[in-house]
Protein backbone atom coordinates (compact mmCIF):
# COMPACT_ATOMS: atom_id res chain seq x y z
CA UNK A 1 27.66 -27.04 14.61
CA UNK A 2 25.57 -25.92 11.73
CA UNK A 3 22.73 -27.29 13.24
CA UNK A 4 22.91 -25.26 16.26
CA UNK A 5 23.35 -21.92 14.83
CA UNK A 6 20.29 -23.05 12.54
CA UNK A 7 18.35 -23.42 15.91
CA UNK A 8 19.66 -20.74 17.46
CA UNK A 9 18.69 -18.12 14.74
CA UNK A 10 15.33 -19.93 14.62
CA UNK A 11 14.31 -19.36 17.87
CA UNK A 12 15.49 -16.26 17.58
CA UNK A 13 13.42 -15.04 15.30
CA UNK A 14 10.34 -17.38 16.61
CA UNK A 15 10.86 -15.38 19.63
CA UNK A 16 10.62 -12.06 18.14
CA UNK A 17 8.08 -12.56 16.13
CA UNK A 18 5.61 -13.80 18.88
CA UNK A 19 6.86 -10.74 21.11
CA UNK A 20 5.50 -8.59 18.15
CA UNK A 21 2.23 -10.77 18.20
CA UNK A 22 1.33 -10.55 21.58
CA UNK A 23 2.16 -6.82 21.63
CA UNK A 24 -0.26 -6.29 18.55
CA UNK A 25 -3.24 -8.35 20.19
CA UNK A 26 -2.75 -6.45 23.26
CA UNK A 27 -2.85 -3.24 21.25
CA UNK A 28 -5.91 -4.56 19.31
CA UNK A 29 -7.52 -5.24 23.01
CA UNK A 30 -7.17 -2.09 24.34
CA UNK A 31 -8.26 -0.51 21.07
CA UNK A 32 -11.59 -2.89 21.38
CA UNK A 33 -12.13 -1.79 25.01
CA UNK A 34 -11.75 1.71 24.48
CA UNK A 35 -14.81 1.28 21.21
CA UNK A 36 -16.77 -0.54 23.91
CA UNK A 37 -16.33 2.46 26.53
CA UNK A 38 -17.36 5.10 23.85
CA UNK A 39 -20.29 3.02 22.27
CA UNK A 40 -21.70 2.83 26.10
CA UNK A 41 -22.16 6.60 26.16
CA UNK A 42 -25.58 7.51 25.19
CA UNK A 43 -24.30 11.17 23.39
CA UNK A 44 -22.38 8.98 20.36
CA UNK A 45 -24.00 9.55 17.37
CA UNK A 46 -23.56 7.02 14.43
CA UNK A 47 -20.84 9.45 13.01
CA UNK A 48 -19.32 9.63 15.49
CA UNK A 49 -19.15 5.68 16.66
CA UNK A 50 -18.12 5.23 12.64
CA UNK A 51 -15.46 7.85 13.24
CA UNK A 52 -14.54 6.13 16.37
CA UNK A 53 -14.37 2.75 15.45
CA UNK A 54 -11.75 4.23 11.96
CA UNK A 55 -9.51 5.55 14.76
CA UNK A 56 -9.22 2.82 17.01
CA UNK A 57 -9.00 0.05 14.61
CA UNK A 58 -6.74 1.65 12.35
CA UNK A 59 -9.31 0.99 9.45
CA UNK A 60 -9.75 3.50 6.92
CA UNK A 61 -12.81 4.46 5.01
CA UNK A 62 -13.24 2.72 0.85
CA UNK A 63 -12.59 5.69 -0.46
CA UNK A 64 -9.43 6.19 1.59
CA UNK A 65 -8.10 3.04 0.92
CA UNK A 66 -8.48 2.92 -2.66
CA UNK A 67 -6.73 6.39 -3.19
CA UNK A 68 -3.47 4.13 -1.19
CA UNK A 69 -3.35 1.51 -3.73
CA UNK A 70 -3.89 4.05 -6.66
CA UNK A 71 -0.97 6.01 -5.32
CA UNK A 72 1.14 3.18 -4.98
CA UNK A 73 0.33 2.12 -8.41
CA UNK A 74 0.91 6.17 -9.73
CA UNK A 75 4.48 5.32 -7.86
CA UNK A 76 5.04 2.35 -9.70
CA UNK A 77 4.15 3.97 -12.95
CA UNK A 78 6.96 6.49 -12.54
CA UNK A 79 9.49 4.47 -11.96
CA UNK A 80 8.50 2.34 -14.76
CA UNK A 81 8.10 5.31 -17.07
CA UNK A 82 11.42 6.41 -15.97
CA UNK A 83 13.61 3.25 -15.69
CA UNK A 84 12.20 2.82 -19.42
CA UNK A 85 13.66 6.33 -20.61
CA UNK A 86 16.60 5.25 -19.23
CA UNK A 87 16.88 2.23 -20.85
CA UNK A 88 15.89 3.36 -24.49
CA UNK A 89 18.76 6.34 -23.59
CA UNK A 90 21.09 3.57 -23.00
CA UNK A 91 19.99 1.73 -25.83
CA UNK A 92 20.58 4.88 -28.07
CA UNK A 93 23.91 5.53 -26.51
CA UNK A 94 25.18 1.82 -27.09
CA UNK A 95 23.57 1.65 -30.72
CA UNK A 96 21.42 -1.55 -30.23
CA UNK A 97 18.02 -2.24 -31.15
CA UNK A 98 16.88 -4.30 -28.55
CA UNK A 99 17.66 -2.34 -25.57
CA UNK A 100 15.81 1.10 -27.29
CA UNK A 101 12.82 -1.18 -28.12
CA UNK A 102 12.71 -2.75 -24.84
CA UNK A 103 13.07 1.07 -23.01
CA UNK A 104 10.43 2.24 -25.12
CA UNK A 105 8.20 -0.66 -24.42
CA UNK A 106 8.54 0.04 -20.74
CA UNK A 107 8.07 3.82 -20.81
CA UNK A 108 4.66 2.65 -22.65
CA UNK A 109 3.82 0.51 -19.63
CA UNK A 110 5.07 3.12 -17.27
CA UNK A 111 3.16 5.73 -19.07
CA UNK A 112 -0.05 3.59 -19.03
CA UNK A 113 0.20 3.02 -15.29
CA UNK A 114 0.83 6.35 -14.34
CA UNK A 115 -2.46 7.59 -16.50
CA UNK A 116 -4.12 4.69 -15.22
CA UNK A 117 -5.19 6.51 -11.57
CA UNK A 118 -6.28 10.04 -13.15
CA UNK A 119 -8.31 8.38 -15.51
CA UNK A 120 -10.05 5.91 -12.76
CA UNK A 121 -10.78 8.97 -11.02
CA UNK A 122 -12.08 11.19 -13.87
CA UNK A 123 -14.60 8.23 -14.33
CA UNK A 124 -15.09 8.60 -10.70
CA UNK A 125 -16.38 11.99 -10.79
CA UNK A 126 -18.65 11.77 -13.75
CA UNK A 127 -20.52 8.73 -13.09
CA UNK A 128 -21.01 10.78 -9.44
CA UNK A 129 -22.07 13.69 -11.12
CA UNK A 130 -24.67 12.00 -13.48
């Protein structure tokens, strides 16, 4: 019996998953059609096309992409930061060494990774302005 519901959920999820395939390369097809109708106009400009082919594919430009992993990382540093302020306040509250050590070791971290984007970008803008 264990067997069958094993199967069962199995192909449920096989068939769910290649639903959401085949609706994401039919998405992807259109997207590449429509790019092929707009770079077949003579008025595009390369701007334009570039602008064009961000839109349709979903892409975004470097520089937008790396400010999404820097913010995700700016995320992670608070939590960190926080979560270790919370432990060290525990750790205080309970009157053990190890948990105030360990807090304050991960508010360090937390602090380091939530500096860590401001100061990538502050190198950012003065190697651009040299």
């Amino acid at each position: 019996m264990e067997i069958i519901l094993t199967l069962v959920v199995f192909y449920f999820v096989y068939s769910m998953s290649k639903a959401q395939l085949d609706d994401r390369a039919k998405e992807r097809q259109q997207r590449l059609e429509a790019l092929e109708r707009a770079l077949a106009n003579p008025a595009v400009d390369r701007a334009m096309v570039q602008q064009l082919a961000n839109q349709l594919t979903g892409n975004k430009p470097p520089q937008e992409r790396a400010g999404t992993g820097l913010a995700w990382l700016l995320g992670l540093g608070w939590l960190t930061l926080f979560t270790g302020a919370g432990v060290w306040a525990f750790g205080l509250g309970i009157g053990h060494r190890d948990p105030t050590a360990a807090g304050i070791l991960v508010m360090l971290i937390g602090f380091g990774l939530v500096t860590y984007p401001f100061a990538l970008r502050e190198m950012e803008a003065r190697r651009a302005a040299r």
